[in-house]
Protein backbone atom coordinates (compact mmCIF):
# COMPACT_ATOMS: atom_id res chain seq x y z
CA UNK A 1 114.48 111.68 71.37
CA UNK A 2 114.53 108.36 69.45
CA UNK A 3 111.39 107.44 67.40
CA UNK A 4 108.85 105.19 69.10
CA UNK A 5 109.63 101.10 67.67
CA UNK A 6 106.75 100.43 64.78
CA UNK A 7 105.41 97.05 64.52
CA UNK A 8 108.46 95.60 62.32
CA UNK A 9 110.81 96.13 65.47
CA UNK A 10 112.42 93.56 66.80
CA UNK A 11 110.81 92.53 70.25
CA UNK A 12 113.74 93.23 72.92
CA UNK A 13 111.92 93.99 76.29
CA UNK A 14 108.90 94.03 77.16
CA UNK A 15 108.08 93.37 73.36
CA UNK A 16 104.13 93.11 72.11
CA UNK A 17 104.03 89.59 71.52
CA UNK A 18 100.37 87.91 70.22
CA UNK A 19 98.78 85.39 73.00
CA UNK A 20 97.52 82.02 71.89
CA UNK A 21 93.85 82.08 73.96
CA UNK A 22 92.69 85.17 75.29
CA UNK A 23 90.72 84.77 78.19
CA UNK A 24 87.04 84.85 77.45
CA UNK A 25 85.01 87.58 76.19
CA UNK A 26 88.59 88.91 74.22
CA UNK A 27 88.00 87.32 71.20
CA UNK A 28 87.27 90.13 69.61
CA UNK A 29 90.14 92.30 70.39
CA UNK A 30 93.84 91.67 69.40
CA UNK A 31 95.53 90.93 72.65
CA UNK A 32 99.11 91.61 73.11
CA UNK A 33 101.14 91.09 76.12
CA UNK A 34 104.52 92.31 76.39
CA UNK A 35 107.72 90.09 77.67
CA UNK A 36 110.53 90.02 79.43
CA UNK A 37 113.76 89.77 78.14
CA UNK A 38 117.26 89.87 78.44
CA UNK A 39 120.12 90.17 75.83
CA UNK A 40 123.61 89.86 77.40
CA UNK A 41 125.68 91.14 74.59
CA UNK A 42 124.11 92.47 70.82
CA UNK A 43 125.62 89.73 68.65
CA UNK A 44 124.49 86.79 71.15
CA UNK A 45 120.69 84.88 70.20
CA UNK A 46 118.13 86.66 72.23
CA UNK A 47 116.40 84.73 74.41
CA UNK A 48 113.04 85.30 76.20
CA UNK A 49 112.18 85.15 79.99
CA UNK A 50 109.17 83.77 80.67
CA UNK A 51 108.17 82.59 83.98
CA UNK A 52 105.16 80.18 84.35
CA UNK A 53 101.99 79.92 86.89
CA UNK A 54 103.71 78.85 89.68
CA UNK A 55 106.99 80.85 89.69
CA UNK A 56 104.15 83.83 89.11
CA UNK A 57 102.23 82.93 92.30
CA UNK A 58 105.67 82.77 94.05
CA UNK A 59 106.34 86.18 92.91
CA UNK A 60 102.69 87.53 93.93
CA UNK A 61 103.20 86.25 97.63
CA UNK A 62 106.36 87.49 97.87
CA UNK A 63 104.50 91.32 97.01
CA UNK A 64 101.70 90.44 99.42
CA UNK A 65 104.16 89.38 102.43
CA UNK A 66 106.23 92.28 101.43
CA UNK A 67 103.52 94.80 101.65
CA UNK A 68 102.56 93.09 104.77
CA UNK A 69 106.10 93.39 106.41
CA UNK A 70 106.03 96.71 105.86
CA UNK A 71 102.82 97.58 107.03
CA UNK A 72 103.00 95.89 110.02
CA UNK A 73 106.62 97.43 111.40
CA UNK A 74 105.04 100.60 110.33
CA UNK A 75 101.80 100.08 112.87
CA UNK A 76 103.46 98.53 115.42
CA UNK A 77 105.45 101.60 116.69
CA UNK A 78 107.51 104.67 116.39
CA UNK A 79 109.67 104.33 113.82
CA UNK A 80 111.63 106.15 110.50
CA UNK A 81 108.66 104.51 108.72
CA UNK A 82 106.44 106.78 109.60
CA UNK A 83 107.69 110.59 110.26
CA UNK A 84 107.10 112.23 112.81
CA UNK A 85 106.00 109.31 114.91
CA UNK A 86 108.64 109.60 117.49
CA UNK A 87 107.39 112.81 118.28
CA UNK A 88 103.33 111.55 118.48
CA UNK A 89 101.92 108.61 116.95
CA UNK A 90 98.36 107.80 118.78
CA UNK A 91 96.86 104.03 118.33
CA UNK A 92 94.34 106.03 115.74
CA UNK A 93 97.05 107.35 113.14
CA UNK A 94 99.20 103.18 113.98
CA UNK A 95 95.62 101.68 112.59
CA UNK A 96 94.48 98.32 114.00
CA UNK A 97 97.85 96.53 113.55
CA UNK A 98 99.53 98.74 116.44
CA UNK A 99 97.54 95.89 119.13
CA UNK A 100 98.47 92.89 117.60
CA UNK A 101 102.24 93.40 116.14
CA UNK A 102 104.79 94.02 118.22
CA UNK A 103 107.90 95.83 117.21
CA UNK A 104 110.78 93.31 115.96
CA UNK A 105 113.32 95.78 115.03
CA UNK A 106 113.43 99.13 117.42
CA UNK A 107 117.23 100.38 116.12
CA UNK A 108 116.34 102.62 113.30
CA UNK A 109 119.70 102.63 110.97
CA UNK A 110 118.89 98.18 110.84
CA UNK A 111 115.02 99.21 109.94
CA UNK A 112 116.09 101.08 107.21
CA UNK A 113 118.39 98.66 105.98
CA UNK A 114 115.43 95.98 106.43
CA UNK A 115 113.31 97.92 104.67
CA UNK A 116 115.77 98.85 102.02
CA UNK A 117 116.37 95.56 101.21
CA UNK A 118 112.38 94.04 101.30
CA UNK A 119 112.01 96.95 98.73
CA UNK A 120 114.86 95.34 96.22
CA UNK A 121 113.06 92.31 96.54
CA UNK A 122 110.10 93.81 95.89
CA UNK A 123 111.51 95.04 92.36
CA UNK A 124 112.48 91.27 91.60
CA UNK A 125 109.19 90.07 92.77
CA UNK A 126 107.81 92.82 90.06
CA UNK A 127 109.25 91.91 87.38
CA UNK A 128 108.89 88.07 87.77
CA UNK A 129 105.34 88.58 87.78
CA UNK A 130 105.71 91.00 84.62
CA UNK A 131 107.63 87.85 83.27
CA UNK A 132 104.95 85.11 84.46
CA UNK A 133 101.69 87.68 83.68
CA UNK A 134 100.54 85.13 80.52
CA UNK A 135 100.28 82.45 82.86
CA UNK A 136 98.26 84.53 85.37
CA UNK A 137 94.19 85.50 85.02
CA UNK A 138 92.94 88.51 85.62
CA UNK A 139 90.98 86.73 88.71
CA UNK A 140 94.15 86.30 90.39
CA UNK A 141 95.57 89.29 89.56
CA UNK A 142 92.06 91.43 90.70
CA UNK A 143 92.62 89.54 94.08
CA UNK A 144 95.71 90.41 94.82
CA UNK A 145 95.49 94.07 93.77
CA UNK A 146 92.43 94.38 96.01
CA UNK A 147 94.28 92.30 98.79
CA UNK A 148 97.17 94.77 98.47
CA UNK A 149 95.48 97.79 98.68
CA UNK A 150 93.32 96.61 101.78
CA UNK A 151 96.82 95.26 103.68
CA UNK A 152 97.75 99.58 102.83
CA UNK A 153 94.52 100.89 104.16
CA UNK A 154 95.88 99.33 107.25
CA UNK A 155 99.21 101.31 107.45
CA UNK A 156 99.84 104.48 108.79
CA UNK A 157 101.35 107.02 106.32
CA UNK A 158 104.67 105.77 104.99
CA UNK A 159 107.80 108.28 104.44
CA UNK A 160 105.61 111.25 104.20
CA UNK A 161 103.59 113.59 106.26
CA UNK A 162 101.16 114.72 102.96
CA UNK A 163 97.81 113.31 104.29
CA UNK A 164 98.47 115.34 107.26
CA UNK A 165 99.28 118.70 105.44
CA UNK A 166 95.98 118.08 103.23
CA UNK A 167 94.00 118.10 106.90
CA UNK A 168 96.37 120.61 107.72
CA UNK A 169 95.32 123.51 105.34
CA UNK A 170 91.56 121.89 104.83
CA UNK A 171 91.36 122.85 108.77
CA UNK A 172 93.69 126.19 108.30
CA UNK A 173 90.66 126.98 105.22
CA UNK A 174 87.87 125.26 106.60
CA UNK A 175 87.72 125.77 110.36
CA UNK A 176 89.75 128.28 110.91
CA UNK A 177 88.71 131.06 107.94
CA UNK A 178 92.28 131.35 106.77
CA UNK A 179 93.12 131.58 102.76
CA UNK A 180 95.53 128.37 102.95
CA UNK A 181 96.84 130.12 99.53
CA UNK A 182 97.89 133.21 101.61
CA UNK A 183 98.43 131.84 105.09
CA UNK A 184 100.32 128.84 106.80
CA UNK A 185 99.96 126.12 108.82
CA UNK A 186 102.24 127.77 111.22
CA UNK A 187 99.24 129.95 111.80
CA UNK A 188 96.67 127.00 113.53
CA UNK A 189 99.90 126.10 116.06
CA UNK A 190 97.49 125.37 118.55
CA UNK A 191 95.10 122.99 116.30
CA UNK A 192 95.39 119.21 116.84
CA UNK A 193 96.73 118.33 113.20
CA UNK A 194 99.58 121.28 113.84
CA UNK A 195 102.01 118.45 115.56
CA UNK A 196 101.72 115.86 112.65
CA UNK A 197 102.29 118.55 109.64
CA UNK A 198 105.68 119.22 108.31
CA UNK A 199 105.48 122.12 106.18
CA UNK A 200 104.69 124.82 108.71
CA UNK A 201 105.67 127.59 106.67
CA UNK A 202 104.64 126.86 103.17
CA UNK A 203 101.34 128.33 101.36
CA UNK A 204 99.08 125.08 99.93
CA UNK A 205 101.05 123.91 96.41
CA UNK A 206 97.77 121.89 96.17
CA UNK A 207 95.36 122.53 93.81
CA UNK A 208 91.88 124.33 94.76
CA UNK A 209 89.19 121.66 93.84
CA UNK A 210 91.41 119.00 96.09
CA UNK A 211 91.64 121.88 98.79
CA UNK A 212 87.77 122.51 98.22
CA UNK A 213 86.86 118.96 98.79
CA UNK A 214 88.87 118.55 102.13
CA UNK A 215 87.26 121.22 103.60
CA UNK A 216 84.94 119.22 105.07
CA UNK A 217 86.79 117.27 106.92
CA UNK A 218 87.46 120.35 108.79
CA UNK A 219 85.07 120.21 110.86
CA UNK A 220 84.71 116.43 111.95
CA UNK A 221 87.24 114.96 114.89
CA UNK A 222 90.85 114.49 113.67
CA UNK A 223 91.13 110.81 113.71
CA UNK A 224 87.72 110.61 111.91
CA UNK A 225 88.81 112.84 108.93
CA UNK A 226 91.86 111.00 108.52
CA UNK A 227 90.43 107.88 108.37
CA UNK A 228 87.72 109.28 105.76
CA UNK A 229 90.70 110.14 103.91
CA UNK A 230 92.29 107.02 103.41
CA UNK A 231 89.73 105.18 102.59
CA UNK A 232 88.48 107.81 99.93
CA UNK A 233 92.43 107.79 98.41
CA UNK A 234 92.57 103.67 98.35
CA UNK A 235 89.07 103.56 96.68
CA UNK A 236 90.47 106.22 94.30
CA UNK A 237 93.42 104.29 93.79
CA UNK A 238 91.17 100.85 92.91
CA UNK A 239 89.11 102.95 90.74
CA UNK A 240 92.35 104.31 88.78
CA UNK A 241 93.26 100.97 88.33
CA UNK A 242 89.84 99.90 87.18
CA UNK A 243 89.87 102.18 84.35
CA UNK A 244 93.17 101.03 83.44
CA UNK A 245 92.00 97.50 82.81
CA UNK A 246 88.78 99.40 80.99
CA UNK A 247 91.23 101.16 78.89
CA UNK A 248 93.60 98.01 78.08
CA UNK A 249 90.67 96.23 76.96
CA UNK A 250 89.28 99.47 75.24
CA UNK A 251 92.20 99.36 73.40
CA UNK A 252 92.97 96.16 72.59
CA UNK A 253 95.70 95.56 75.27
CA UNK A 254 95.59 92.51 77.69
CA UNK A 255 94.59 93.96 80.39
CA UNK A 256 96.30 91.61 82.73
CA UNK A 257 99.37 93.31 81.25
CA UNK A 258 98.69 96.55 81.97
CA UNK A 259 97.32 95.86 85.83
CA UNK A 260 100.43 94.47 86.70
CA UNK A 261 102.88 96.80 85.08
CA UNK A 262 100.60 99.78 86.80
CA UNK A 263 99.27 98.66 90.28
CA UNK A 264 101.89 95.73 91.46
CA UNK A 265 105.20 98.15 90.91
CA UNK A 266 106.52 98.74 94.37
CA UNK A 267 106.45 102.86 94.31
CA UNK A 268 102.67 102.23 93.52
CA UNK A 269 101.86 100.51 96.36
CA UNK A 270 104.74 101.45 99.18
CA UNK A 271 105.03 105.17 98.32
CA UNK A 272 102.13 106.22 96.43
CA UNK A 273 99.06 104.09 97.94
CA UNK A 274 100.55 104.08 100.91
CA UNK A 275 101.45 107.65 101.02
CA UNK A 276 97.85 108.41 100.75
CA UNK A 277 98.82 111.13 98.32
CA UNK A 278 96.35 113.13 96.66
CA UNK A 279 97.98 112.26 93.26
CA UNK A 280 95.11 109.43 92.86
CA UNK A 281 92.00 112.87 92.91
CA UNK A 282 93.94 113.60 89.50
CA UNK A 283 94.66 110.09 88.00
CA UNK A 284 90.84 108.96 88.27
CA UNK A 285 89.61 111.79 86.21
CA UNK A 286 92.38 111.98 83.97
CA UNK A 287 92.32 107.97 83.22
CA UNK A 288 88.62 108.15 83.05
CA UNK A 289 88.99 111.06 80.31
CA UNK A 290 91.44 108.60 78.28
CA UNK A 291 88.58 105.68 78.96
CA UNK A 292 85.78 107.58 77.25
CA UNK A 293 87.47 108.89 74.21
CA UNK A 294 87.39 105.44 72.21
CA UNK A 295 83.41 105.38 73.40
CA UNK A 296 83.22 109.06 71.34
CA UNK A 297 81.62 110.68 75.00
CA UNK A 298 83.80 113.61 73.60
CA UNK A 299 82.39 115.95 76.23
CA UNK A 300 82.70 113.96 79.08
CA UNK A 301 86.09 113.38 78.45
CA UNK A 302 86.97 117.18 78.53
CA UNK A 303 85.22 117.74 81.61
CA UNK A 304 86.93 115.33 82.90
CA UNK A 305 90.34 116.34 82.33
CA UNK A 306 89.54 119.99 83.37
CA UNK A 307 88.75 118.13 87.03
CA UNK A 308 92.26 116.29 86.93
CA UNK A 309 93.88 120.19 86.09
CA UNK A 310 91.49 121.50 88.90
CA UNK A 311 93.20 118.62 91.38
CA UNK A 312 96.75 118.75 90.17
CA UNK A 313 97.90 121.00 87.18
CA UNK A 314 100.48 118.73 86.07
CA UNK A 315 97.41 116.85 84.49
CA UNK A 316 96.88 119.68 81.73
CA UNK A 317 99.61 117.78 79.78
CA UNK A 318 97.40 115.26 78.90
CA UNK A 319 95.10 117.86 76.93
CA UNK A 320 96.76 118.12 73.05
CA UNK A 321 97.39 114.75 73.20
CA UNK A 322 93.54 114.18 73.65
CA UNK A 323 92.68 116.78 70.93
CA UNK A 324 94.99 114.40 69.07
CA UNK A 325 92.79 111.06 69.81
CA UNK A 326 89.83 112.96 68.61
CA UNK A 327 91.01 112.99 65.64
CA UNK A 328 88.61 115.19 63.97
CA UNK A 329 87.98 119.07 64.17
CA UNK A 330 84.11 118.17 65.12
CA UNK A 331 85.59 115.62 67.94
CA UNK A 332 87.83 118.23 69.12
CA UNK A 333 85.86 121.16 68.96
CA UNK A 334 83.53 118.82 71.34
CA UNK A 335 86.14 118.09 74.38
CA UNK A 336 86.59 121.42 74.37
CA UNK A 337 83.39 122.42 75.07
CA UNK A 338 83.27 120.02 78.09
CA UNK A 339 86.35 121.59 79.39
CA UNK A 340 85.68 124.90 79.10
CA UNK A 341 82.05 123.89 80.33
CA UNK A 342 83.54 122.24 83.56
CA UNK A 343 86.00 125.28 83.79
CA UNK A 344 83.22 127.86 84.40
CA UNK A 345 81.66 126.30 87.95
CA UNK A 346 85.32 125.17 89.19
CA UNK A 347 86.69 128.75 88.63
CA UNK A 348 83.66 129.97 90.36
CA UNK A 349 84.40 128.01 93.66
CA UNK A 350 87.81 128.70 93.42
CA UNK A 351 87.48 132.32 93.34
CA UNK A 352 84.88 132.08 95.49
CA UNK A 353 86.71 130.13 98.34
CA UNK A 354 90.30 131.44 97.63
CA UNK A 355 89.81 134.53 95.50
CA UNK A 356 92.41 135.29 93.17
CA UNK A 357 94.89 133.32 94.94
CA UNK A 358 96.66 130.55 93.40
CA UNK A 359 98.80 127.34 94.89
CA UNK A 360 102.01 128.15 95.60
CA UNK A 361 104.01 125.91 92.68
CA UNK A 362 107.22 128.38 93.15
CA UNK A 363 108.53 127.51 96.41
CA UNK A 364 108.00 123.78 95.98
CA UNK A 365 109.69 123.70 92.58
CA UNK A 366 112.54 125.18 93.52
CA UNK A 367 113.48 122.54 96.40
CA UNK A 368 115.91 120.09 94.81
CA UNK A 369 116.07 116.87 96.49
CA UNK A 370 119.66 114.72 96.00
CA UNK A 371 118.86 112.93 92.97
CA UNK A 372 116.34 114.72 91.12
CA UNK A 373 117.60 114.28 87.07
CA UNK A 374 118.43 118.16 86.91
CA UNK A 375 120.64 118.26 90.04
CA UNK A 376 122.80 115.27 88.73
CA UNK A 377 122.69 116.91 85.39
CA UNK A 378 124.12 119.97 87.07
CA UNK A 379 126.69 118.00 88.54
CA UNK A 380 127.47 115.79 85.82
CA UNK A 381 128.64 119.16 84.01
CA UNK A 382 130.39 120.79 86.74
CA UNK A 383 127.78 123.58 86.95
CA UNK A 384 126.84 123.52 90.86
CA UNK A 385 124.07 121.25 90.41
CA UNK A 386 120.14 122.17 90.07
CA UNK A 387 121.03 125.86 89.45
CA UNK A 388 118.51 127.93 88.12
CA UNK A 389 119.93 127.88 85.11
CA UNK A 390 119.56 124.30 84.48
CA UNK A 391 116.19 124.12 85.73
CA UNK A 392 115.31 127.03 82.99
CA UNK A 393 117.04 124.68 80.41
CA UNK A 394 115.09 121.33 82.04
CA UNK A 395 111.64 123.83 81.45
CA UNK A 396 112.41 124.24 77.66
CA UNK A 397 113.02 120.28 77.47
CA UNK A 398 109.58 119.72 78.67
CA UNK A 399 108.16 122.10 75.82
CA UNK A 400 110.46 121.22 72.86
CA UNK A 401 109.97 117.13 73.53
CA UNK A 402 105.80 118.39 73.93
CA UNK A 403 106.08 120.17 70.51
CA UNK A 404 107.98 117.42 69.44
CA UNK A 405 105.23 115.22 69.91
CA UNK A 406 102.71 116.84 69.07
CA UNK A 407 104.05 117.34 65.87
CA UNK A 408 104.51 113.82 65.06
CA UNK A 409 101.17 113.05 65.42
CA UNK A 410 102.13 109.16 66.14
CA UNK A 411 100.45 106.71 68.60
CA UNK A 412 99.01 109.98 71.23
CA UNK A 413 99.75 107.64 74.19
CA UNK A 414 103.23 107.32 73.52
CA UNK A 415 103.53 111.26 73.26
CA UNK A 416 101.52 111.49 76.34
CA UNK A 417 103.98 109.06 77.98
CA UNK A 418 107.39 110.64 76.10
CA UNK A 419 106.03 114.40 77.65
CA UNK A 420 105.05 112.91 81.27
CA UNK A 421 108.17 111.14 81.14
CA UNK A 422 110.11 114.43 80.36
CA UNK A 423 108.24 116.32 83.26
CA UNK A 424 109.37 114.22 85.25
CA UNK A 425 113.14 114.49 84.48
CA UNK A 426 112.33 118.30 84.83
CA UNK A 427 111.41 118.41 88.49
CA UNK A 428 113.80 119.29 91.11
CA UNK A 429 111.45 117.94 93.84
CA UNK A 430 111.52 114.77 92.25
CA UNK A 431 109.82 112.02 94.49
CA UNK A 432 108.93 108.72 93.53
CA UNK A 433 105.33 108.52 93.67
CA UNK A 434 104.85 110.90 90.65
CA UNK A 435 106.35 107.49 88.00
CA UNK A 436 102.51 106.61 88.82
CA UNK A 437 101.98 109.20 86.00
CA UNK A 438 103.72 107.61 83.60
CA UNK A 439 102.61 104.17 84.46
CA UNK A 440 99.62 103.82 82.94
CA UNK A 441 100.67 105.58 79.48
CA UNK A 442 103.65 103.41 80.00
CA UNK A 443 100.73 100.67 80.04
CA UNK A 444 98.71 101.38 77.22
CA UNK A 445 100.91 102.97 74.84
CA UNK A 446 102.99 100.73 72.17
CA UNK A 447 106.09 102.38 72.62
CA UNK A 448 108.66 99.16 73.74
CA UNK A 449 111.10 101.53 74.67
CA UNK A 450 108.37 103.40 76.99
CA UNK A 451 107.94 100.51 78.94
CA UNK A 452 111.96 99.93 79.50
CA UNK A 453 112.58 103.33 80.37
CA UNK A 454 109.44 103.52 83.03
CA UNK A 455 111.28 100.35 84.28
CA UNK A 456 114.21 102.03 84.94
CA UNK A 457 113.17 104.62 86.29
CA UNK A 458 111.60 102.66 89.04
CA UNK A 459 114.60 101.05 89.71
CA UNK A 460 116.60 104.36 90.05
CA UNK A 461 114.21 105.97 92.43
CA UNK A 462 113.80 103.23 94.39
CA UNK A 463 117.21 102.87 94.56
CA UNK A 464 117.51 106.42 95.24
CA UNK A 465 115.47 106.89 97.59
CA UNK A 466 116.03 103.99 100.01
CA UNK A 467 117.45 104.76 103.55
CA UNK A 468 120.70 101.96 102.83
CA UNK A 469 121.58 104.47 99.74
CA UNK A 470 121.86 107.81 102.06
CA UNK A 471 123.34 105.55 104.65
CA UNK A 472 125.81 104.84 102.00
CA UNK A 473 126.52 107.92 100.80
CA UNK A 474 126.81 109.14 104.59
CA UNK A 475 129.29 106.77 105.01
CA UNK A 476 131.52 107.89 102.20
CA UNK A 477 130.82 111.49 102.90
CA UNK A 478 129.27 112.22 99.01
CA UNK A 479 126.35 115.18 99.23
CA UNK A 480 124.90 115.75 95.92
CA UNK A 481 123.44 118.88 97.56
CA UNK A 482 126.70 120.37 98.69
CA UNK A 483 126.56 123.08 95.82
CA UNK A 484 125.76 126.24 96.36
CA UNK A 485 122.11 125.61 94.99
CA UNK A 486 121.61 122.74 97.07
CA UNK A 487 122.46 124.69 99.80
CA UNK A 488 119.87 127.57 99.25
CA UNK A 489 117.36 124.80 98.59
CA UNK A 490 118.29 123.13 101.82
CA UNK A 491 117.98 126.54 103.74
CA UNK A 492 114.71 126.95 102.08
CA UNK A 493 113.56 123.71 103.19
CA UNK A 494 114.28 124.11 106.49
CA UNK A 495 112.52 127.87 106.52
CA UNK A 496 109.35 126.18 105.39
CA UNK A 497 109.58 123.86 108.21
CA UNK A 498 109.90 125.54 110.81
C-alpha cells in the first residue's frame, strides 16, 4: 500500500486546492475543495478541469431527470427494475407514480440496456458536478439532495428484494415467535410478505438491534410497514448526509465538496437509497460518532459506534481508528466507556430476543457474485476463482492493511478509508451499495489518492453490475463463475432460495 500524498504533493485528481471566498460563516476554517483533473500522458503540462455554474446546473438536472427516469419506469409496471414484480407487484409496493406513468418500454433486454446506459450518464453527470462544485452553494446543492431523495421515496425497491426480507424475518420474529437467527422465511410460506422475499432459506445475516427495531412493524398491515420503512431509511439517509456536511465543516473541509462526492454518486442514490437498504441504521451512528469526536463528547461517540456494530458489524472497523482521533489515553479510555456502556443494554435485548444466537455472516460470505475483487483475483491467477483459499488470503489483507494503519498513526480518516476500502476488496458478495462506506471517509479524509480510487471503484461496479454488461458477457459466452467455486456458490444460492 502506497503512503497517503502529504501536503507537498503535487495536486493530480481531485487535488486539495485553497478557495478564494468561502461562503459565509467559513471564515474561520481553511476550506479546501478538491478538483478534477486529467493528465493524458506524465511528461505533458497538467491541466485542470473545472466546470463553471452553468455547466454545474446542467449536470445537476441531468441527475434529477435521471433519477426521475428511473423511478418512474420502475412504478409504472412490472419490470427487471424491480424483482419479483412480474410475479406480484400491487399499486402499494409501485408507489403513487404507478397511476400517472405509463410504461414506455415493456421488452425487458431494451430496459436494461436503457437503464444501463442512463446510469453511464449518470457517472458523467457526477463527475461534472464534482468538476463545477466551486461554482455551486451549498443552497443548491441541499435542494437537490433533498429533491433526489424525495423523487426515491417514490420508487419501489430497485434491483433488490432487501426491504422485503427485513419485513420478512421482523414478521418471522415478531408475529410469528420464530428465532429469525435459527429459522427461515421459508417457515411463514403462508404470510403475506412470503411472495415478495427472496431468500427463503437463509437464517437473518442482519444484525440484532436492526432486527429488534423491525419488529414492530410486525404487527401493522403489510403495505403500512413498508411504507414506514422507507420513509425511516430516506430520513436516515438525509441525516447521514447531514452529518457529513457537519463533519466537513468540523473539519475544515468545504462541505459542498464532500455532499457531492457522498450523496450525488449514482450507487448512492440508484442502489443504495433506492434499495432501501438497512446500510443507512449503521452509517448514521457511525458518522455521528466521527461528528462528535472533534466536539471532545468522547462518550457519546463510543456509544455511538457500539449502535452502528449492533446494526451492521462491518462498522466495528471504525473503532481503533477512533481510539486514534482521541488522541490521548484519558480521551480513549473515555469512548470506551461509552461503548462498553451502550454494549451492556444492547447485549441484553439481544440475548433476550434471540438468545445466544447470532446472524448468520457464513452463508452470505461465502456467495461470490461475478465480479467480486477475490473471484477475478482467483481467476486472474488461474486458481478457480473465489476459492476458499483466496478468500482466507483476501481475510489476512483486511488485517495486515488494518495493522498497517494503525501503525502509522497518520491522518485516522485515511486509515479508516484505506481498511474500509480493503474490506471491501475482501468480500465475495460484493454489491455496490456497500462503496457508501467508503464515501464519506473518501470525503473527509486528505488522502488524494483515496478519492481516485473510491472513483474508480464506482465506475467498476457500476459498470459491473449493469444489465448491458451480463448481456454482454451472455453474448460472448464468458462466466466468471464457471469454476468450480462459483459453481458451489451458485448451488448455494439457489438452495437459499428456494
Amino acid at each position: 500500500m502506497r503512503q497517503d500524498p502529504t501536503q507537498t504533493e503535487t495536486p493530480i485528481a481531485f487535488a486539495a486546492v485553497p478557495v478564494a471566498s468561502a461562503p459565509v460563516g467559513q471564515a474561520d476554517a481553511t476550506v479546501a475543495i478538491p478538483r478534477l483533473a486529467l493528465r493524458a500522458r506524465a511528461w505533458l503540462p497538467q491541466r485542470e478541469v473545472t466546470l463553471g455554474p452553468v455547466a454545474g446546473g446542467v449536470a445537476i438536472g441531468a441527475l434529477i431527470l435521471a433519477t426521475l427516469a428511473v423511478v418512474a419506469c420502475a412504478a409504472a409496471g412490472p419490470s427487471v427494475l424491480v424483482p419479483r414484480s412480474v410475479q406480484t407487484f400491487p399499486n402499494w409496493e409501485a408507489g403513487p407514480l404507478h397511476d400517472l406513468v405509463t410504461r414506455v418500454i415493456t421488452d425487458p433486454t431494451t430496459l436494461g440496456l436503457a437503464f444501463s446506459g442512463v446510469l453511464v450518464a449518470m457517472i458523467a453527470a457526477y463527475l461534472a458536478v464534482l468538476a463545477a462544485v466551486r461554482s455551486l452553494s451549498m443552497r443548491t446543492i441541499a435542494i437537490t439532495v433533498v429533491a433526489l431523495h424525495l423523487i426515491i421515496l417514490l420508487s419501489p425497491p430497485l434491483q433488490l428484494t432487501d426491504l422485503f426480507n427485513y419485513l420478512g424475518y421482523a414478521r418471522l420474529g415478531g408475529l410469528h415467535h420464530l428465532n429469525p437467527y435459527t429459522h427461515v422465511i421459508k417457515q411463514e410460506l403462508f404470510d403475506p410478505v412470503y411472495r415478495f422475499t427472496s431468500w427463503h432459506s437463509l437464517r437473518s445475516p442482519y444484525g440484532p438491534l436492526f432486527t429488534a427495531l423491525t419488529y414492530p412493524l410486525a404487527f401493522l398491515p403489510l403495505p403500512v410497514a413498508y411504507w414506514i420503512l422507507k420513509i425511516v431509511t430516506v430520513l436516515l439517509s438525509l441525516s447521514f448526509v447531514g452529518l457529513v456536511w457537519y463533519c466537513a465543516r468540523q473539519l475544515g473541509r468545504d462541505p459542498r465538496f464532500a455532499v457531492v462526492f457522498v450523496a450525488l454518486n449514482p450507487i448512492f442514490l440508484i442502489y443504495a437509497v433506492g434499495g432501501f437498504h438497512n446500510d443507512f441504521f449503521m452509517l448514521a451512528p457511525s458518522m455521528g460518532a466521527i461528528a462528535l469526536l472533534p466536539a471532545r463528547r468522547d462518550r457519546t461517540a463510543g456509544a455511538l459506534l457500539m449502535v452502528a456494530i449492533a446494526v451492521k458489524f462491518t462498522a466495528v472497523l471504525l473503532l481503533p481508528f477512533l481510539l486514534i482521533a482521541a488522541h490521548t489515553r484519558p480521551r480513549r479510555t473515555r469512548v470506551l466507556v461509552g461503548a462498553a456502556a451502550a454494549a451492556i443494554p444492547l447485549v441484553a435485548v439481544d440475548f433476550a430476543l434471540f438468545g445466544f444466537s447470532l446472524p448468520n455472516l457464513s452463508q452470505q460470505s461465502s456467495l461470490l457474485t461475478d465480479f467480486s475483487i477475490p473471484n477475478l483475483f482467483g481467476l486472474l491467477i488461474h486458481v478457480g476463482g473465489g476459492t476458499p483459499d483466496v478468500l482466507r488470503l483476501a481475510t489476512v489483507g483486511v488485517v495486515v492493511v488494518v495493522a498497517y494503519e494503525v501503525y502509522r498513526r497518520r491522518d485516522w480518516l485515511n486509515g479508516a478509508g484505506w481498511s474500509t476500502l480493503a474490506l471491501i476488496a475482501s468480500l465475495a458478495w460484493l454489491v455496490p451499495w456497500y462503496i457508501v462506506w467508503l464515501l464519506p471517509l473518501a470525503a473527509l479524509g486528505t488522502s488524494i489518492r483515496l478519492r481516485r480510487v473510491a472513483i474508480l471503484l464506482t465506475v467498476f461496479l457500476i459498470v459491473t453490475f449493469i444489465p448491458a454488461t451480463a448481456l454482454f458477457f451472455s453474448d460472448h459466452g464468458i462466466d466468471p463463475l464457471a469454476t468450480p467455486a462459483g459453481q458451489v456458490s451458485r448451488s448455494l444460492q439457489h438452495k437459499l432460495a428456494q
